[in-house]
C-alpha atoms as a PDB file:
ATOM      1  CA  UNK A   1     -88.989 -66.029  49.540  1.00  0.00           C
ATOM      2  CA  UNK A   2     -92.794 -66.415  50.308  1.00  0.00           C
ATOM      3  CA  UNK A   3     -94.844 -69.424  48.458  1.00  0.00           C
ATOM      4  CA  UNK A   4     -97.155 -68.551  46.371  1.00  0.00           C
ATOM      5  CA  UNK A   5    -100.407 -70.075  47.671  1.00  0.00           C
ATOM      6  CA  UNK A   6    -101.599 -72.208  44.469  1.00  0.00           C
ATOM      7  CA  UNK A   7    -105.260 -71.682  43.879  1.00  0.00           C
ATOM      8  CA  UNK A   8    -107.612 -72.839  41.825  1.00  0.00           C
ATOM      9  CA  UNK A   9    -108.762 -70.545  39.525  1.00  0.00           C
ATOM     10  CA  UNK A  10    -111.751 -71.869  39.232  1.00  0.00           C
ATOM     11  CA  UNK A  11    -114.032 -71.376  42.478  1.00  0.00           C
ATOM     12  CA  UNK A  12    -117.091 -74.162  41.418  1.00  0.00           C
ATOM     13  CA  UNK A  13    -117.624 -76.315  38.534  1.00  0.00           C
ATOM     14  CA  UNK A  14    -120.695 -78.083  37.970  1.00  0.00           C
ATOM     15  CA  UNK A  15    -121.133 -79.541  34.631  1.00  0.00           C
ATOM     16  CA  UNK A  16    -119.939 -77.384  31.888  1.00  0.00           C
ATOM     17  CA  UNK A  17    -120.367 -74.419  33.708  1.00  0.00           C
ATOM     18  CA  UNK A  18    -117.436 -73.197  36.071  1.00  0.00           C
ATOM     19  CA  UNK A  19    -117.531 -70.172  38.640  1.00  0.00           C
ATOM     20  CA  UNK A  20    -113.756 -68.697  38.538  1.00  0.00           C
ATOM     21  CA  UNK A  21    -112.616 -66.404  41.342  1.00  0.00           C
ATOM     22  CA  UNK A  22    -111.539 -63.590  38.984  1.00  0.00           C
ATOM     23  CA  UNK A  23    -115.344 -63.301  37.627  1.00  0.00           C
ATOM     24  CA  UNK A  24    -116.599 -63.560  41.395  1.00  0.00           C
ATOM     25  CA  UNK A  25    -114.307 -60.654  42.372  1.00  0.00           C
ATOM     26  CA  UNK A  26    -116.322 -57.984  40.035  1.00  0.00           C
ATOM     27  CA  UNK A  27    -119.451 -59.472  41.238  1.00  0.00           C
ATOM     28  CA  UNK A  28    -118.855 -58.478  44.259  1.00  0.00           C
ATOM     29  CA  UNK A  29    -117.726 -55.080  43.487  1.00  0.00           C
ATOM     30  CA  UNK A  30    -120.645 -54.330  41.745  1.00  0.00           C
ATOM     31  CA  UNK A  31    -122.859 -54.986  44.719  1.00  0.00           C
ATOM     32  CA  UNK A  32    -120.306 -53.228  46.364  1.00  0.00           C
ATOM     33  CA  UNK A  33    -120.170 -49.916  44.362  1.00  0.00           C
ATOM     34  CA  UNK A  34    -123.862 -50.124  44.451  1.00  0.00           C
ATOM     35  CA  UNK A  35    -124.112 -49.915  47.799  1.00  0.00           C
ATOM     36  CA  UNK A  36    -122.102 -47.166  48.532  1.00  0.00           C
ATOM     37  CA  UNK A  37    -123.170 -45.314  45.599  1.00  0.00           C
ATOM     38  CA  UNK A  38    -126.676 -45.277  46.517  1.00  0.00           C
ATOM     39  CA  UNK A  39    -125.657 -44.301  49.932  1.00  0.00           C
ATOM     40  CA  UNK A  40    -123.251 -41.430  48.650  1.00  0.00           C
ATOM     41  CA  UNK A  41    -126.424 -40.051  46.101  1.00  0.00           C
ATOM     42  CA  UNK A  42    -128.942 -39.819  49.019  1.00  0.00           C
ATOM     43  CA  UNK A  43    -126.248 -38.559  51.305  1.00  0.00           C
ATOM     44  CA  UNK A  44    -125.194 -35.899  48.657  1.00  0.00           C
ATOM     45  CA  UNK A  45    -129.273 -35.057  47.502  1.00  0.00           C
ATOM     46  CA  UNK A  46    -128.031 -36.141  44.505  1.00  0.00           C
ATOM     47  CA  UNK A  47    -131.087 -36.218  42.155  1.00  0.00           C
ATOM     48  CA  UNK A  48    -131.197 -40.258  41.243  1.00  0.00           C
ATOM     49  CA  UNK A  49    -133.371 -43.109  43.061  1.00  0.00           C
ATOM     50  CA  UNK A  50    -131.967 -46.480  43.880  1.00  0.00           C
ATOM     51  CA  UNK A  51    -133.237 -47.488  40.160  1.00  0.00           C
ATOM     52  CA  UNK A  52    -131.368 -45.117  39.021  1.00  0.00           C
ATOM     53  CA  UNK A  53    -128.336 -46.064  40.208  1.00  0.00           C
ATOM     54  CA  UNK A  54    -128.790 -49.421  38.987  1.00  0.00           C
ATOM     55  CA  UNK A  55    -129.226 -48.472  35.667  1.00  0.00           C
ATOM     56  CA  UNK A  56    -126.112 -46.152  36.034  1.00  0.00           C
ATOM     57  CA  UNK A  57    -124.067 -49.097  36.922  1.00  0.00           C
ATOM     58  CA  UNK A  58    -125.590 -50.617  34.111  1.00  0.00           C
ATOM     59  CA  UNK A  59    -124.235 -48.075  31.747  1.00  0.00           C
ATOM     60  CA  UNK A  60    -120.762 -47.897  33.519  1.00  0.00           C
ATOM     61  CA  UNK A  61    -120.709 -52.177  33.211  1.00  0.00           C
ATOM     62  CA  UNK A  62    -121.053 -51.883  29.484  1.00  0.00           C
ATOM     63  CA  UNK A  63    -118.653 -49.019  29.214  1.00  0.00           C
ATOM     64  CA  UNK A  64    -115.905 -51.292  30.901  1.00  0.00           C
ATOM     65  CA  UNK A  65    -116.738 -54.318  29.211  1.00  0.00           C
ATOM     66  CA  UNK A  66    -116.715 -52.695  25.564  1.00  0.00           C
ATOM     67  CA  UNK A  67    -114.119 -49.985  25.952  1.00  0.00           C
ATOM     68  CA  UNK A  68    -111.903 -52.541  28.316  1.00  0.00           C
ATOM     69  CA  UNK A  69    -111.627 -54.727  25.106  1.00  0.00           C
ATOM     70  CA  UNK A  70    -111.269 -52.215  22.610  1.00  0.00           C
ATOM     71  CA  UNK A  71    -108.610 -50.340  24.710  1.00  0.00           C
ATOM     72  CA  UNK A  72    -106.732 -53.911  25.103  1.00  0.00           C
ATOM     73  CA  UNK A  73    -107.082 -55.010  21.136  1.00  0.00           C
ATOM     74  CA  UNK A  74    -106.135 -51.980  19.479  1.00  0.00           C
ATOM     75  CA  UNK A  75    -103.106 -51.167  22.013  1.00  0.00           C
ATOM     76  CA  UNK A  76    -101.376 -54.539  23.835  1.00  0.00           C
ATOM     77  CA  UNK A  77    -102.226 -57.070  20.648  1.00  0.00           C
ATOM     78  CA  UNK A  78    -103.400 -55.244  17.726  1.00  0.00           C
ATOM     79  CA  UNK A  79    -101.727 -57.451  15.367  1.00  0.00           C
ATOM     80  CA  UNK A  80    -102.724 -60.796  16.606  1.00  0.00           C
ATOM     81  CA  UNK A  81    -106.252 -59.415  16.552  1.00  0.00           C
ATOM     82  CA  UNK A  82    -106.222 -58.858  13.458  1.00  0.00           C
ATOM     83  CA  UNK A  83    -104.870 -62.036  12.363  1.00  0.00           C
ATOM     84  CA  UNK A  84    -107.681 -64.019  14.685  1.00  0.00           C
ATOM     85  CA  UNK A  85    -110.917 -61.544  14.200  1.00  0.00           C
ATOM     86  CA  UNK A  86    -112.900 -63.439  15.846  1.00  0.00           C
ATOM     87  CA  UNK A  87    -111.104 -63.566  19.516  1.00  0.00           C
ATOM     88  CA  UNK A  88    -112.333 -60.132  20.125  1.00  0.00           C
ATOM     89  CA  UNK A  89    -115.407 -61.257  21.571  1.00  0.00           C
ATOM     90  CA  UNK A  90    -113.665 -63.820  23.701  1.00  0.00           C
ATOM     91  CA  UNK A  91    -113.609 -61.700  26.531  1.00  0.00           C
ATOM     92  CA  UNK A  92    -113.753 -64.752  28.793  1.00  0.00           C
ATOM     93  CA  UNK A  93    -110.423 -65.802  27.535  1.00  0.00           C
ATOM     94  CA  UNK A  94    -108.960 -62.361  29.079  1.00  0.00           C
ATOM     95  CA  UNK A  95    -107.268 -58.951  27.780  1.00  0.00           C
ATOM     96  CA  UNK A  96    -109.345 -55.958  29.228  1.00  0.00           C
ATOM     97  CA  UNK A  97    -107.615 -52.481  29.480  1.00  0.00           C
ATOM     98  CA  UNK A  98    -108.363 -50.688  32.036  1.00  0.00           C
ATOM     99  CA  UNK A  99    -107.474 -47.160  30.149  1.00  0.00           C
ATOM    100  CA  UNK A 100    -109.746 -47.789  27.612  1.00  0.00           C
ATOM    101  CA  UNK A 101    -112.294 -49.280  30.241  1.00  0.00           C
ATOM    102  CA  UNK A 102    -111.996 -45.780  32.256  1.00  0.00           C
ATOM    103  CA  UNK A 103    -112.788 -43.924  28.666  1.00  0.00           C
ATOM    104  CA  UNK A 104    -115.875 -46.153  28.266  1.00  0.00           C
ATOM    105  CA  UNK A 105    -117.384 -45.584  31.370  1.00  0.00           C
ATOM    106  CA  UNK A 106    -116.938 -41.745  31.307  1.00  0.00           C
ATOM    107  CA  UNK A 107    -118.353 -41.853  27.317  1.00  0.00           C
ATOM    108  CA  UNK A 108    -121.336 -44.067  29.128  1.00  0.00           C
ATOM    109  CA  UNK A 109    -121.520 -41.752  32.197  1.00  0.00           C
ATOM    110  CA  UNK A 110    -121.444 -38.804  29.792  1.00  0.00           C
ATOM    111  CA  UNK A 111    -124.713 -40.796  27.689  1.00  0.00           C
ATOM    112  CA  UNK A 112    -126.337 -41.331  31.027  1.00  0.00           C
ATOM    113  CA  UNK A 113    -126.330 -37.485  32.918  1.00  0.00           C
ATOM    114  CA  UNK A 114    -127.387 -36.212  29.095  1.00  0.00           C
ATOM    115  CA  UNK A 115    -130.323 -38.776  28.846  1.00  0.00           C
ATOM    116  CA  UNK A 116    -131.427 -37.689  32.460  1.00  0.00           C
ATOM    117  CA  UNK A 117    -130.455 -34.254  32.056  1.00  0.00           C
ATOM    118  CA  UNK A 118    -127.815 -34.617  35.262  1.00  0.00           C
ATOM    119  CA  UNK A 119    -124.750 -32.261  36.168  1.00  0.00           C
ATOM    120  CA  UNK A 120    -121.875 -34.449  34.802  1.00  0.00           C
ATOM    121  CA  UNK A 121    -119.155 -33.709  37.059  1.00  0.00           C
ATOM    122  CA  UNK A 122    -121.153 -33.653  40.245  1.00  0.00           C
ATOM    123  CA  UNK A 123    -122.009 -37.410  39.287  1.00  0.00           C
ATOM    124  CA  UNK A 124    -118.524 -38.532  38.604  1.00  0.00           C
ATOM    125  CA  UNK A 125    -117.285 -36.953  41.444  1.00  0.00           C
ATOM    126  CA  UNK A 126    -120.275 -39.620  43.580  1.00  0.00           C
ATOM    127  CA  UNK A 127    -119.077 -42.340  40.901  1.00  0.00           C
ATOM    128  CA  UNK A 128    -115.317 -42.571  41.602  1.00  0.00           C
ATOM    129  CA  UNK A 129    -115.375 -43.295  45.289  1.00  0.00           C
ATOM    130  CA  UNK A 130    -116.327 -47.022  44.465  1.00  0.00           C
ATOM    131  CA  UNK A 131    -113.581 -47.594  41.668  1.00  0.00           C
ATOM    132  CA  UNK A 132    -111.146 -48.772  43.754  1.00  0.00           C
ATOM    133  CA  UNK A 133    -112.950 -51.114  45.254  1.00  0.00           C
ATOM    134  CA  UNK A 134    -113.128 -52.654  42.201  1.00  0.00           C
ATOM    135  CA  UNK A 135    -109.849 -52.220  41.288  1.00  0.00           C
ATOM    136  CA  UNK A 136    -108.282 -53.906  44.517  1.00  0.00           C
ATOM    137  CA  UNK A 137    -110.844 -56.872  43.683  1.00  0.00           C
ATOM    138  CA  UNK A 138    -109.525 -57.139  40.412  1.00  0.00           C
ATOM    139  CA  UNK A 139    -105.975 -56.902  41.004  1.00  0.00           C
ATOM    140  CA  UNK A 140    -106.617 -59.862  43.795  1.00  0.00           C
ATOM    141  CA  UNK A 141    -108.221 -61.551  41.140  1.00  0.00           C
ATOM    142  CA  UNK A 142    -105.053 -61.071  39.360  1.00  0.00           C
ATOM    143  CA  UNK A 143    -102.846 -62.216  41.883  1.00  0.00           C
ATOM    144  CA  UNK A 144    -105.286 -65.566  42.357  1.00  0.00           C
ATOM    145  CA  UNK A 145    -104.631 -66.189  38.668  1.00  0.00           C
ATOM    146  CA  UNK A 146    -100.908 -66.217  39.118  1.00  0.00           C
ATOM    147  CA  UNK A 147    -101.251 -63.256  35.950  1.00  0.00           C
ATOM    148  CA  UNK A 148     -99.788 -60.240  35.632  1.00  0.00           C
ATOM    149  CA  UNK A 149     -97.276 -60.737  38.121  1.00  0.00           C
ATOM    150  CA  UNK A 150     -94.055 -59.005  38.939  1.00  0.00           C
ATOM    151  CA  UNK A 151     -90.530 -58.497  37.695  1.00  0.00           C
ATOM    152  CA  UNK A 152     -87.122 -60.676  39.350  1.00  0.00           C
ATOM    153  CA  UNK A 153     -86.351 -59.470  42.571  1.00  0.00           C
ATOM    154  CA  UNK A 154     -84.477 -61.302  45.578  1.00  0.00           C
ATOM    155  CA  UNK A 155     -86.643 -59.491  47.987  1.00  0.00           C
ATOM    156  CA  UNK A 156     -87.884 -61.388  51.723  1.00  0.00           C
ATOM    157  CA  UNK A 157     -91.330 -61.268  49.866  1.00  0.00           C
ATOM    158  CA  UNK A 158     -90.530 -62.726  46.624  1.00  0.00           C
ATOM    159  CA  UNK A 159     -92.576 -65.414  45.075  1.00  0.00           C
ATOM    160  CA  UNK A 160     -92.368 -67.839  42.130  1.00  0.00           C
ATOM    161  CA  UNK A 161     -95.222 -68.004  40.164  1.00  0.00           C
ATOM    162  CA  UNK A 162     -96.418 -70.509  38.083  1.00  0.00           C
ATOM    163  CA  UNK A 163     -96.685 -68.928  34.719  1.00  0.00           C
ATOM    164  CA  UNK A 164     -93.871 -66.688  35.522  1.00  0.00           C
ATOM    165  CA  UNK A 165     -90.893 -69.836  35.009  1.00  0.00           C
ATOM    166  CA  UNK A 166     -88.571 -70.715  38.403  1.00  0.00           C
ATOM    167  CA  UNK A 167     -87.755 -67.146  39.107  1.00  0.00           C
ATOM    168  CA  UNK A 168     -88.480 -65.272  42.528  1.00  0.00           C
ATOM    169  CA  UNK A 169     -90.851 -62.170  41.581  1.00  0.00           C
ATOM    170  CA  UNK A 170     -92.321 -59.044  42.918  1.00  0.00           C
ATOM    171  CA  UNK A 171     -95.909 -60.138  44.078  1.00  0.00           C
ATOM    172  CA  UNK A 172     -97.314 -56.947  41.668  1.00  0.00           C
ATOM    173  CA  UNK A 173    -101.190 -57.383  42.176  1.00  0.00           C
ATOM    174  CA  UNK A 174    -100.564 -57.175  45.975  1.00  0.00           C
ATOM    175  CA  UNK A 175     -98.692 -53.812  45.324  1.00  0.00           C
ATOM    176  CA  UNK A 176    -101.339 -52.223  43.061  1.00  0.00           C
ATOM    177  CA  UNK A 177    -104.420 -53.637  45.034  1.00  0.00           C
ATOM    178  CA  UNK A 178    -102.453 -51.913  48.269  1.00  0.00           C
ATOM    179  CA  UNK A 179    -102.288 -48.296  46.142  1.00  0.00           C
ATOM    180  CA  UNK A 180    -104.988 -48.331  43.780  1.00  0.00           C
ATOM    181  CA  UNK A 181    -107.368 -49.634  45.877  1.00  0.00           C
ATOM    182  CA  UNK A 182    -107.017 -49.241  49.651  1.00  0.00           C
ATOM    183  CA  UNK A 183    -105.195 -45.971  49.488  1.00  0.00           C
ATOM    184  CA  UNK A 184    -106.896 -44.803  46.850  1.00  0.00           C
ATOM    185  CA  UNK A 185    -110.031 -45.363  48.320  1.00  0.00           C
ATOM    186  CA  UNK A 186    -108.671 -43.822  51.955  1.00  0.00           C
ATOM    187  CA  UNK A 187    -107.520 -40.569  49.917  1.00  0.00           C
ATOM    188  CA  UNK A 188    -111.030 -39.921  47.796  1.00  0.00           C
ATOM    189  CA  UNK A 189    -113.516 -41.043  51.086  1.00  0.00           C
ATOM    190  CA  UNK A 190    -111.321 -38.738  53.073  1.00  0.00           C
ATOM    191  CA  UNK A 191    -111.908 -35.886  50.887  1.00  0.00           C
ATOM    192  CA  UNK A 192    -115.547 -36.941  49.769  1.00  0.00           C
ATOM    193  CA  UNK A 193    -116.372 -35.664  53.471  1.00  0.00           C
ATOM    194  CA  UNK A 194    -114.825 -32.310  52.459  1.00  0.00           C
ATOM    195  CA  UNK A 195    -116.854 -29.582  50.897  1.00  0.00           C
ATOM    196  CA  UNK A 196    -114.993 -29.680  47.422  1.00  0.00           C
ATOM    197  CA  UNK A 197    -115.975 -27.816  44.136  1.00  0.00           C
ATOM    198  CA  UNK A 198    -117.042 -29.864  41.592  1.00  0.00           C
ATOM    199  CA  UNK A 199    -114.835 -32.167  39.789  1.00  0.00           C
ATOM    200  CA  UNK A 200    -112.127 -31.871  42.156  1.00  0.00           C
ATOM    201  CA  UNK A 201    -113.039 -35.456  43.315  1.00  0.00           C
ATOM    202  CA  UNK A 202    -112.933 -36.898  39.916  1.00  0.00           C
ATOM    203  CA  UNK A 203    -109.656 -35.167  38.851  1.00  0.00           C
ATOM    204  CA  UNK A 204    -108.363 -36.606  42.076  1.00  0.00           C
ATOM    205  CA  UNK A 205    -109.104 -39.603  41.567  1.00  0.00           C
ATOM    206  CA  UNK A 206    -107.353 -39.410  37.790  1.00  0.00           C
ATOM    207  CA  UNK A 207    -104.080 -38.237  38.546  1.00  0.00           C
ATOM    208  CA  UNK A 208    -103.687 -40.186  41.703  1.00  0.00           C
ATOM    209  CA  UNK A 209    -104.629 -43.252  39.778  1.00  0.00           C
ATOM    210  CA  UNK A 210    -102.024 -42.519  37.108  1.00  0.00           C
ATOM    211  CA  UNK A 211     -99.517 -42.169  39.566  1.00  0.00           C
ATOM    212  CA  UNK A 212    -100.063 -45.469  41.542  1.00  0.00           C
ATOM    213  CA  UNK A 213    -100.338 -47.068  38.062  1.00  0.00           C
ATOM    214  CA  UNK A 214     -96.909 -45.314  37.111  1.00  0.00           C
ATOM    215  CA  UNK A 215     -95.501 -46.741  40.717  1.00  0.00           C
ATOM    216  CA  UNK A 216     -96.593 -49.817  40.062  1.00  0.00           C
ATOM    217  CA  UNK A 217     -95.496 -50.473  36.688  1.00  0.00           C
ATOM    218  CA  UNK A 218     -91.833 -50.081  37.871  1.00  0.00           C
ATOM    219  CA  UNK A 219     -92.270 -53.708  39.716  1.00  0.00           C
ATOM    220  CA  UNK A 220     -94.649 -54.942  36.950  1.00  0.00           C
ATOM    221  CA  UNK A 221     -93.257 -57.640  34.227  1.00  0.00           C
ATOM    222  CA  UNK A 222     -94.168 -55.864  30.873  1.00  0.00           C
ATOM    223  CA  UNK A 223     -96.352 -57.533  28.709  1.00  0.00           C
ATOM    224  CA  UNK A 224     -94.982 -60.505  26.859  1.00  0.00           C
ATOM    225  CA  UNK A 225     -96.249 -59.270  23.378  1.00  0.00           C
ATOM    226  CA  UNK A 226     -94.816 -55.795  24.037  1.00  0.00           C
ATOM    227  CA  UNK A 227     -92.309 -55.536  26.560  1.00  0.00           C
ATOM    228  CA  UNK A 228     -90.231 -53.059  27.602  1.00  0.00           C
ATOM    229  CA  UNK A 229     -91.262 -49.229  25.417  1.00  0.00           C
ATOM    230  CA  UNK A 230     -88.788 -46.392  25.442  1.00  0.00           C
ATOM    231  CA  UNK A 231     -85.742 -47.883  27.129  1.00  0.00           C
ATOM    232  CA  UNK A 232     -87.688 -48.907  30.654  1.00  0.00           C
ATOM    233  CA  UNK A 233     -90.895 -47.146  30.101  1.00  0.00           C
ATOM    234  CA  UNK A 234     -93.739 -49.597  29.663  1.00  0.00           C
ATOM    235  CA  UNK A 235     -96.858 -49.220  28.061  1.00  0.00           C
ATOM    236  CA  UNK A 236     -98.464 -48.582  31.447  1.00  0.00           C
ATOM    237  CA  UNK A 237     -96.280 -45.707  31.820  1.00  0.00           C
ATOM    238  CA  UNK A 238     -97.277 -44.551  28.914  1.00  0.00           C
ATOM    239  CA  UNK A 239    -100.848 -44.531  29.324  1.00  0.00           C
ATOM    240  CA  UNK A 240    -100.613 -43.413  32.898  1.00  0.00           C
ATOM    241  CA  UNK A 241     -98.476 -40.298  33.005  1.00  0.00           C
ATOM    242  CA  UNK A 242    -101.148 -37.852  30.898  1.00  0.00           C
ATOM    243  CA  UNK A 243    -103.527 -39.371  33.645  1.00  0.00           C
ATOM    244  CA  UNK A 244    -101.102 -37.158  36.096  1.00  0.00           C
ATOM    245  CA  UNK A 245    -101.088 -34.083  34.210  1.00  0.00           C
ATOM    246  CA  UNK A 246    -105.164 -34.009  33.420  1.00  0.00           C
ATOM    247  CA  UNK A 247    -105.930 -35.074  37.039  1.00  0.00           C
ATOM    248  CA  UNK A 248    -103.712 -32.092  38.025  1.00  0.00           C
ATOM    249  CA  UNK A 249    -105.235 -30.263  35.427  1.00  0.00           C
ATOM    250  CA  UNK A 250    -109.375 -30.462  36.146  1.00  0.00           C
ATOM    251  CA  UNK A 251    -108.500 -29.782  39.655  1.00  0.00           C
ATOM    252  CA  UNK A 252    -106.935 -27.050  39.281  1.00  0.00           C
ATOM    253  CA  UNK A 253    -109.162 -25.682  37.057  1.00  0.00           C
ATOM    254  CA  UNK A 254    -112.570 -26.055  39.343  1.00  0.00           C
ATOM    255  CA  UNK A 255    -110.516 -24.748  41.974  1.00  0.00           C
ATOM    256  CA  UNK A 256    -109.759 -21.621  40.153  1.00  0.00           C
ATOM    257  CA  UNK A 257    -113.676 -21.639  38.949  1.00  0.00           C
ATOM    258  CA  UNK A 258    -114.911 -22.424  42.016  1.00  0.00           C
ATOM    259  CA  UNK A 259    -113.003 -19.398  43.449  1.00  0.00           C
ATOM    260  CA  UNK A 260    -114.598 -15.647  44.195  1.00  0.00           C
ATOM    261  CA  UNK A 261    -112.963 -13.098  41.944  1.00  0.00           C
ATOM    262  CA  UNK A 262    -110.072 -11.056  43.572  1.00  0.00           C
ATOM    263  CA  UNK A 263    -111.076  -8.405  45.217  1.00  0.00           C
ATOM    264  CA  UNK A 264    -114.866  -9.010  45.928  1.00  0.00           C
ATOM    265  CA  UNK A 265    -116.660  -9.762  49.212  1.00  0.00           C
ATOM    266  CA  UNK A 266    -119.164 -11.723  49.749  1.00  0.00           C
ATOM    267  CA  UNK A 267    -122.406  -9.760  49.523  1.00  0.00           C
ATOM    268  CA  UNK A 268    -124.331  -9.968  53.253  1.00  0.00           C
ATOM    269  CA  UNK A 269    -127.329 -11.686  53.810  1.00  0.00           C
ATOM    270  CA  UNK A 270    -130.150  -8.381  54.135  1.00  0.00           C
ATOM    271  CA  UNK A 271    -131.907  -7.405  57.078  1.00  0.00           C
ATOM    272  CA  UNK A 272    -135.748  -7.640  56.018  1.00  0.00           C
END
């Protein structure tokens, strides 16, 4: 068994007002994923200035925010929600889905390329290669707040959690930050450097995040209010396996697009 390091939650406190580590984390993605997206739209010639960008990231923040809550209150705790109307907007008391915060941002992303009259999947394909960095920041977040941590194991690595009771546990957040965010990240800036049809990135980035997510479920303690679905299918799993098939699915079908009718040649360049 490994300790759990114990920490605070809560980064600063000064008055009232307290800085927690978990809010911190998608601070810093977001200068993050601006960063690099700025840097990925002028190496691409993508048509969008650095204010643009900002005001994409904009639309993606409120897609997460609004469609991460939604996603959580009508799936993991519609009941109690509708008992306690009011805790919807308590965000800051947690309960964000990141399912329904993926459909918000591409319903926002979708607002944003028809306001500016931009290609859709070109941009998404640019917008992806930052979301794991903010998904490894969030699951660390995660793992800081001792929350949404594994199931019983007597693996070397084991660790007891506070809120998970005297019982050695799969460190889960360090498992999903590993796949959904470092190698997820490796896998899409690996093939961002490729010359790739359109949407290829983006349905990349779909199926291989439903299958990390479907990995990583299988060490993940179900939620409390919902447990196990199915037999030993959780609602992860759930959510996560038509990720697979549509990933699989948009790639294959810009591939096929993208690809010259059989039996044609390219037509050479003339002489003058």
């Amino acid at each position: 068994m490994i300790p759990y390091p114990d920490f605070n939650p809560v980064l600063l406190k000064m008055g009232p007002l307290k800085v927690r580590w978990y809010g911190l984390m998608y601070v810093i993605a977001f200068f993050v994923a601006y960063f690099l997206l700025k840097t990925e739209v002028r190496k691409k010639a993508f048509p969008l200035d650095k204010d643009g960008v900002y005001d994409l990231l904009s639309y993606a923040a409120l897609g997460v925010i609004l469609g991460g809550r939604l996603g959580y209150v009508l799936v993991y705790n519609l009941s109690y929600y509708l008992s306690h109307p009011m805790d919807i907007l308590a965000v800051w008391k947690g309960g964000m889905s990141f399912h329904g915060g993926f459909l918000g941002v591409i319903v926002a992303g979708w607002l944003f390329c028809r306001r500016r009259n931009l290609p859709f999947l070109r941009l998404a394909d640019l917008a992806v290669l930052p979301v794991p960095i903010g998904l490894f920041m969030g699951r660390m977040g995660n793992f800081i707040n001792g929350e949404l941590f594994g199931r019983e194991t007597d693996v070397p690595w084991c660790m007891e959690f506070p809120m998970g009771g005297p019982v050695c546990r799969h460190p889960s957040q360090l498992y999903e930050a590993s796949m959904e965010g470092v190698l997820l990240f490796l896998i899409l800036f690996f093939l961002s450097r490729r010359n790739l049809p359109e949407g290829v990135l983006f349905g990349t980035f779909i199926g291989l995040y439903g299958l990390f997510r479907t990995i990583g479920e299988l060490f993940r303690q179900p939620d409390p209010q919902l447990g196990f679905l199915l037999g030993p299918i959780t609602m992860g799993q759930v959510l996560s396996v038509p990720m697979i098939v549509i990933g699989l699915a948009i790639v294959m079908t810009c591939l096929r697009v993208s690809r010259p009718p059989a039996g044609t040649r390219p037509i050479p360049p003339s002489s003058g």
